[in-house]
Protein backbone atom coordinates (compact mmCIF):
# COMPACT_ATOMS: atom_id res chain seq x y z
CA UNK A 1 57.88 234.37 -77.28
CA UNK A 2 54.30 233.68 -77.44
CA UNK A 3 53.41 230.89 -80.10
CA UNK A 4 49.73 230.72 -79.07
CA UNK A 5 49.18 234.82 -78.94
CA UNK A 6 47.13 234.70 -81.42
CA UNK A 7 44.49 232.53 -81.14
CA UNK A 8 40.61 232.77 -82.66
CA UNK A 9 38.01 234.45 -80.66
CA UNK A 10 35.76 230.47 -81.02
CA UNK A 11 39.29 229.49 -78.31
CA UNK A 12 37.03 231.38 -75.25
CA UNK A 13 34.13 228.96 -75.79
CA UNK A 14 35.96 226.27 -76.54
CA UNK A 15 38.60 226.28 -73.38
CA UNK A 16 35.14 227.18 -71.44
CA UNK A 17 33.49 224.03 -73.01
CA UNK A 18 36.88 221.90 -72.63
CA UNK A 19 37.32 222.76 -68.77
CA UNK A 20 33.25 221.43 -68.19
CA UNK A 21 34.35 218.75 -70.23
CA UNK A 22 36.81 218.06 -67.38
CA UNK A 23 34.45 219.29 -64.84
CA UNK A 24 36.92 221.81 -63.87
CA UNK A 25 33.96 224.77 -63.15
CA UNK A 26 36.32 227.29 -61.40
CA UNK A 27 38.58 227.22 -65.05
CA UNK A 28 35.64 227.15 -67.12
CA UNK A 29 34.39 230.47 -65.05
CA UNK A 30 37.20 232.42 -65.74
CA UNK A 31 37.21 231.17 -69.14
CA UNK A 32 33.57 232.80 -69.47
CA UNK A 33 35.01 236.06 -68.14
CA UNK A 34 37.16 236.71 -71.15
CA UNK A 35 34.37 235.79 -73.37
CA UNK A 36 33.76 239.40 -75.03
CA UNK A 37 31.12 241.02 -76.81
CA UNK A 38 32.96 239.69 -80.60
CA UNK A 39 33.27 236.17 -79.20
CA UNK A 40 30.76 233.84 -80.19
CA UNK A 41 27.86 232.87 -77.90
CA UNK A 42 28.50 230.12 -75.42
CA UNK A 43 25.56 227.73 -75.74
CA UNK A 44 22.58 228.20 -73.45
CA UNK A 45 22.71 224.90 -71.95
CA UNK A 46 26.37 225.21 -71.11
CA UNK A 47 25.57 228.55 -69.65
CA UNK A 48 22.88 227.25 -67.28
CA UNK A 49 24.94 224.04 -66.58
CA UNK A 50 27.72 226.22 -65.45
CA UNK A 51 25.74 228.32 -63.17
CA UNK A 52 23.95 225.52 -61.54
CA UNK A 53 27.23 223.46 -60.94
CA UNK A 54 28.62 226.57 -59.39
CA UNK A 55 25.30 227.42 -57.20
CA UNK A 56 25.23 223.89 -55.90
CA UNK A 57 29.23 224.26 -55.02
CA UNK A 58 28.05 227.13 -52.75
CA UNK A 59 29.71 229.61 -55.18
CA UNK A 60 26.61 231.75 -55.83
CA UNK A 61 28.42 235.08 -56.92
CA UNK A 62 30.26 233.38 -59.14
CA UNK A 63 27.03 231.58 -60.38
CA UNK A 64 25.05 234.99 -61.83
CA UNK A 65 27.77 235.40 -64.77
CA UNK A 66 26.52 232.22 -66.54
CA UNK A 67 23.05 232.12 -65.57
CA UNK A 68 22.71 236.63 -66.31
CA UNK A 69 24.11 235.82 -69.62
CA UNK A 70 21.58 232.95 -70.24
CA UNK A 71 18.92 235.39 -69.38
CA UNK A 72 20.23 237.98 -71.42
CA UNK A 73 21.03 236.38 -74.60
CA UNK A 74 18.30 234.08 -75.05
CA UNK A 75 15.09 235.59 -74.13
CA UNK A 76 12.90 232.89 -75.81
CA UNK A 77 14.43 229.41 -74.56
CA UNK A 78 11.94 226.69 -73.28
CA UNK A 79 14.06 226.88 -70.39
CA UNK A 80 14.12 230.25 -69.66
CA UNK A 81 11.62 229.84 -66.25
CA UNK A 82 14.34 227.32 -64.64
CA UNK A 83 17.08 229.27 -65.19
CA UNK A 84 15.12 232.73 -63.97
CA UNK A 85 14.43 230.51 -61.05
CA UNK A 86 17.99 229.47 -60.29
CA UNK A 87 18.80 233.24 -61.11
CA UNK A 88 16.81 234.47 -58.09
CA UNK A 89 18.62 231.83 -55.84
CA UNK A 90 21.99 232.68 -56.55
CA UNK A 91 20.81 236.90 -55.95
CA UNK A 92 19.58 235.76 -52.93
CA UNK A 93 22.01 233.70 -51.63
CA UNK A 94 23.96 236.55 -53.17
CA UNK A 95 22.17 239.03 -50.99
CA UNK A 96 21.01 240.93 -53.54
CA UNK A 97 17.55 240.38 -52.30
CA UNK A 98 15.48 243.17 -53.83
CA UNK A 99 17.02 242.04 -57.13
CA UNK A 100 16.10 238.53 -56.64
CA UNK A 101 12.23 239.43 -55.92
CA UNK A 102 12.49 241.53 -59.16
CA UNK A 103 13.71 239.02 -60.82
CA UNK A 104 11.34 236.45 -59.56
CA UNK A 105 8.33 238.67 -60.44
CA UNK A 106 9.74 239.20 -64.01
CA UNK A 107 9.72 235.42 -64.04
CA UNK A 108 5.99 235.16 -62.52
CA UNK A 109 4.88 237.24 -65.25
């Protein structure tokens, strides 16, 4: 029997924010993944965080969920640049190259 089954949508954020909290990256990652499109938004800066942490650990596939969805869902952050920026990196390092000029010309813009 499941006592937990039926926890609130806000738990996918939360665990996600808990398990940076703890600087567990890999857990908050997967975390992100069951975020769906009824959950609440994870906060930009935890987005960007996340994808940074994981692009410095060498992870860069891993790295374009958080840093996509910071893109995607707030188009009008003062930080937007930086995070385009590291973006580009992780599609490179990626080797999505064509993507990562695209994206880096969006950026330039």
């Amino acid at each position: 029997m499941r006592i937990f089954r039926a926890l609130t949508k806000e738990s996918c954020v939360a665990s996600m924010l808990r398990c940076m909290e703890n600087e567990d990256f890999l857990a908050a990652h997967r975390e992100l993944k069951r975020h769906g499109p009824d959950s609440p938004l994870p906060p930009p800066h935890a987005l960007w965080r996340l994808g940074r942490v994981l692009l410095g650990r060498k992870q860069p596939r891993k790295a374009l969920l958080p840093l996509e969805m910071f893109q995607e869902l707030y188009p009008e952050h003062r930080d937007r640049p930086e995070v385009i920026r590291d973006l580009a990196l992780a599609l490179k390092l990626s080797g999505q190259t064509k993507k990562a000029a695209a994206i880096t010309n969006l950026a330039n813009a």
